[in-house]
Protein backbone atom coordinates (compact mmCIF):
# COMPACT_ATOMS: atom_id res chain seq x y z
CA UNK A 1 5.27 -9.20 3.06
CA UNK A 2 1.60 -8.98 2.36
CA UNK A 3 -0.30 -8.88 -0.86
CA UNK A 4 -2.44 -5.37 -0.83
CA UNK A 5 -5.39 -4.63 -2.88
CA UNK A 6 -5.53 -0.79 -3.61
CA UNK A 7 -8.98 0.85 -4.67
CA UNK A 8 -8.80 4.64 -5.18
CA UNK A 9 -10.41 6.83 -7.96
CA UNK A 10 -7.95 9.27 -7.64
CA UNK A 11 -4.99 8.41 -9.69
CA UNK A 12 -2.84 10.52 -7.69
CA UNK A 13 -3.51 8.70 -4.51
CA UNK A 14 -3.35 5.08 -5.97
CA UNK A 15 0.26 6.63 -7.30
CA UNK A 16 1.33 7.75 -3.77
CA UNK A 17 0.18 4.98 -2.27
CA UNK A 18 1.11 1.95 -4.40
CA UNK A 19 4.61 3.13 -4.61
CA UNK A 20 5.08 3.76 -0.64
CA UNK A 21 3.61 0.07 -0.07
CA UNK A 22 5.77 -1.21 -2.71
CA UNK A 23 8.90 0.56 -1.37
CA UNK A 24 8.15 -1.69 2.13
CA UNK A 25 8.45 -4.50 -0.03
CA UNK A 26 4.51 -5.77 -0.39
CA UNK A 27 2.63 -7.13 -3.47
CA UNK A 28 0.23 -4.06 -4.89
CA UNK A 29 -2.70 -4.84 -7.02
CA UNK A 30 -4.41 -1.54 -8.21
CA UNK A 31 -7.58 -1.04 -9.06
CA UNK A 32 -9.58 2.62 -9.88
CA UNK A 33 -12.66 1.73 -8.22
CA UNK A 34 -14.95 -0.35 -5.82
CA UNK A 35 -16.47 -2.19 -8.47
CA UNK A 36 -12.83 -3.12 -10.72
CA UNK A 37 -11.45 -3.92 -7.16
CA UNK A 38 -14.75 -6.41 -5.90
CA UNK A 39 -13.99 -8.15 -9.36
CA UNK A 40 -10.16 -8.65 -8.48
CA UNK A 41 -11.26 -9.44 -4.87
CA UNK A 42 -14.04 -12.35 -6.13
CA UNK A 43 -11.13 -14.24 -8.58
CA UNK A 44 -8.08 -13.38 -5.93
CA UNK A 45 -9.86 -13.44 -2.57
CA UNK A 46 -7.81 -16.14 -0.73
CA UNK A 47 -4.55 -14.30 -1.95
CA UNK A 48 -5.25 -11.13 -0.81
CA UNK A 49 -4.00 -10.48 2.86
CA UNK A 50 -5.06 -6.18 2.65
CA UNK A 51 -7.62 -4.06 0.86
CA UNK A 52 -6.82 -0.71 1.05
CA UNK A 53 -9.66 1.50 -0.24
CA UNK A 54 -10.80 4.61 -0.29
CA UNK A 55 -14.35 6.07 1.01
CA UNK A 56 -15.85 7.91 -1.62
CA UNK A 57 -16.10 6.16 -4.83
CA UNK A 58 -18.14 6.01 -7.95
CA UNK A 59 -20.09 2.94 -8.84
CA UNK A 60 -19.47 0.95 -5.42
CA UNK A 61 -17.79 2.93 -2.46
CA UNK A 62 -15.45 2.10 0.07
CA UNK A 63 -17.37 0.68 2.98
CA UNK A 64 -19.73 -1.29 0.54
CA UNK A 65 -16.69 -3.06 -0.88
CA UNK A 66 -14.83 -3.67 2.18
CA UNK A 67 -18.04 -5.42 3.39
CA UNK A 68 -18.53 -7.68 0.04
CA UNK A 69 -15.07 -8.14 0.60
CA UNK A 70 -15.01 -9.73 4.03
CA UNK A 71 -17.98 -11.94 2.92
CA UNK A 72 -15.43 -13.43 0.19
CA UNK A 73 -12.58 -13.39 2.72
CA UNK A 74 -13.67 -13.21 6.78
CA UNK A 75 -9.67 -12.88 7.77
CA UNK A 76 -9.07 -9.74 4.95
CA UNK A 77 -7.43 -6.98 6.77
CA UNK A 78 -9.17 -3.18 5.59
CA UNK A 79 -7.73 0.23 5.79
CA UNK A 80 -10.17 2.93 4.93
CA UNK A 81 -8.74 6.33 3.50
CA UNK A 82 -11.14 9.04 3.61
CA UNK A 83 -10.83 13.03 3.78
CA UNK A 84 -14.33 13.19 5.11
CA UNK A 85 -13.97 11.87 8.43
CA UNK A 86 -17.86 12.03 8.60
CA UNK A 87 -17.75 8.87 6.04
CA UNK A 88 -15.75 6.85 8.16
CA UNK A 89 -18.51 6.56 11.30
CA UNK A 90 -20.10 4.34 8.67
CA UNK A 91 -17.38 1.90 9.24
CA UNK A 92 -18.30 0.97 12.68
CA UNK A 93 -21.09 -1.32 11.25
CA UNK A 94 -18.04 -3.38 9.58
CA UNK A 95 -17.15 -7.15 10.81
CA UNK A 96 -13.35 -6.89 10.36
CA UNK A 97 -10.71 -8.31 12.97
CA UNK A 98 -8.65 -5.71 11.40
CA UNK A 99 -9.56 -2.63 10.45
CA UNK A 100 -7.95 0.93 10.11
CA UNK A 101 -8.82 4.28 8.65
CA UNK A 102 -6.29 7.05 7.89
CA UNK A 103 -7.54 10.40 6.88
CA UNK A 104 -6.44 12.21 3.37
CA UNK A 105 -4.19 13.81 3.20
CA UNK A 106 -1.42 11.62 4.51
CA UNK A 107 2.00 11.19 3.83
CA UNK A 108 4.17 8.04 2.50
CA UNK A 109 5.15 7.40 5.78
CA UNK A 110 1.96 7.91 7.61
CA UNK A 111 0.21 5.06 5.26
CA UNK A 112 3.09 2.89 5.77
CA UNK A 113 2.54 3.23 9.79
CA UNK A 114 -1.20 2.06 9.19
CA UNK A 115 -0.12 -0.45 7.07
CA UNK A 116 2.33 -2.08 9.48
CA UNK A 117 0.16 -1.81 12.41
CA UNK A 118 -3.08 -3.85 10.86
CA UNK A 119 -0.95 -5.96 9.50
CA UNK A 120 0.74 -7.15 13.19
């Protein structure tokens, strides 16, 4: 099972989410935003196998992270939640080997799906 970083300001989300990921048996480390999560990422970044993260954030958003975040750890898999699929065209700049984006609203099993399939 995979260790999973979580980043979401929405405490609703990081609820939904941390508990379906946890359910499938994976280690969740939750964080409420880019900045609290680049500061778990920088002391934890050769444990951490997933950053899951959310788009539109206070303070440091999603895409910034996930690209401090693959400076600090080149192999880090990234899903991107957004529910402005206009935000997630900024992705395509990223350098991931793995990289997803689900749109919000999704269900527990729906994140679990993208879960699975960045982390064959």
């Amino acid at each position: 099972m995979a260790t999973i970083l979580l980043a979401d300001d929405d405490a609703a989300v990081r609820d939904l989410v941390r508990r379906a990921l946890s359910s499938e048996g994976h280690t969740v480390h939750v964080t409420q935003d880019g900045q609290e999560a680049l500061e778990h990422m920088e002391s934890n970044a050769t444990s951490i196998d997933l950053l899951v993260t959310d788009v539109d954030m206070p303070q440091l958003d999603g895409i910034s992270l996930a690209e401090k975040a693959l400076k600090l750890s080149p192999q880090l898999a990234v899903i991107l939640m957004s529910g402005f699929t206009d935000q997630l065209e900024r992705a395509a700049r990223l350098r991931a080997r793995r990289l997803l984006s689900i749109p919000k609203p999704f269900t527990l099993d729906q994140i679990k799906q993208v879960v699975r399939a960045v982390l064959v």
